[in-house]
Protein backbone atom coordinates (compact mmCIF):
# COMPACT_ATOMS: atom_id res chain seq x y z
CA UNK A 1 2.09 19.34 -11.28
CA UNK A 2 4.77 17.47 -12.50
CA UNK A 3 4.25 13.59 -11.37
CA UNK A 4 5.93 10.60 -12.98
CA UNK A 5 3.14 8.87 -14.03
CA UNK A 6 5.49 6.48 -15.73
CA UNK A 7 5.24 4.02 -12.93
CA UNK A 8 2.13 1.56 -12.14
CA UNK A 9 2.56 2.36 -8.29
CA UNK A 10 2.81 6.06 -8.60
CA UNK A 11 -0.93 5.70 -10.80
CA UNK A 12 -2.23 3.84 -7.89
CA UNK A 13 -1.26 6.34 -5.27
CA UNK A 14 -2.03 9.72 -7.77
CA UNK A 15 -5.18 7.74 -8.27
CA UNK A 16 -6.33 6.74 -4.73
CA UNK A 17 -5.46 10.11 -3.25
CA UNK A 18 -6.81 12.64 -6.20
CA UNK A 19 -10.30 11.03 -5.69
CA UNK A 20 -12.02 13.03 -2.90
CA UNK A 21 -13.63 10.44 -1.19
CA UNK A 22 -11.15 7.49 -1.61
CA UNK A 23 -7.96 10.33 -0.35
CA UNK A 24 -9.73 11.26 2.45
CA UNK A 25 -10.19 7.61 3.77
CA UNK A 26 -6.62 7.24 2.78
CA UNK A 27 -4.97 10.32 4.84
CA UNK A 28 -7.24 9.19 7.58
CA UNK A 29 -6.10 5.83 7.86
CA UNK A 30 -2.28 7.04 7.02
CA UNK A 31 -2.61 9.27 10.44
CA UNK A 32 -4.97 7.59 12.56
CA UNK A 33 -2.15 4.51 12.20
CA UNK A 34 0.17 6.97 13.02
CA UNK A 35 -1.60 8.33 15.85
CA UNK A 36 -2.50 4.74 17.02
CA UNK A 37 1.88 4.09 16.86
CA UNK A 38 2.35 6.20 19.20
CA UNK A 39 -0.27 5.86 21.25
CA UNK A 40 0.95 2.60 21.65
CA UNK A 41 4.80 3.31 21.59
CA UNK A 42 3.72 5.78 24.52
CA UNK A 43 1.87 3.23 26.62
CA UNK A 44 4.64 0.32 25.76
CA UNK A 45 7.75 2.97 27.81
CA UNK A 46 5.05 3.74 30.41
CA UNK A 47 4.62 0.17 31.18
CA UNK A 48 8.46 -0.42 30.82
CA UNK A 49 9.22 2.19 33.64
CA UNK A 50 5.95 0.83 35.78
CA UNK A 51 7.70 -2.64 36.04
CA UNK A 52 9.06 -4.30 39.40
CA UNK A 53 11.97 -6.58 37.53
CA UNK A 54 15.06 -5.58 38.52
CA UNK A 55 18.03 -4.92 35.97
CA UNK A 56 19.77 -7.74 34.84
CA UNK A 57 22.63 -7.54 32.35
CA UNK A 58 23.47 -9.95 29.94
CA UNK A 59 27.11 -10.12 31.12
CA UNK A 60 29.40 -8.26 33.80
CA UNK A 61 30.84 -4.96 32.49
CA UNK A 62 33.75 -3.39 33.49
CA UNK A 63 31.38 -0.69 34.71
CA UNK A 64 29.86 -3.25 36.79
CA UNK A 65 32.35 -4.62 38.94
CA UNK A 66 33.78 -1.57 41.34
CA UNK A 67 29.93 -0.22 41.00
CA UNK A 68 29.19 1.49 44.64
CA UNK A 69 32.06 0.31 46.28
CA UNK A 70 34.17 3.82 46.27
């Protein structure tokens, strides 16, 4: 494998995930916070489209103005 060991971080990470036990608890926590994102980024637009504000617009488009009215 060809893996620039040149670099302090690179050692860290080649270290941490070439041990068996110490990689494993790394990939887990890796993908169960990835899994937990969008868990969360799923419940965060199901609450979004469950709300009762109405839409508001920061300021009148041109869009706006004739909207309905043809």
């Amino acid at each position: 494998m060809n893996f620039p060991m040149d670099n302090p971080l690179f050692q860290l990470f080649y270290g941490l995930v070439n041990t068996a036990g110490l990689g494993g608890i790394v990939v887990g926590l890796v993908g169960g916070g990835s899994l937990l994102a969008y868990a969360l980024t799923l419940r965060w637009i199901h609450q979004g489209g469950q709300s009762d504000e109405a839409e508001t617009y920061a300021y009148p488009t041109p869009a706006l103005h004739n909207h309905g009215g043809e």
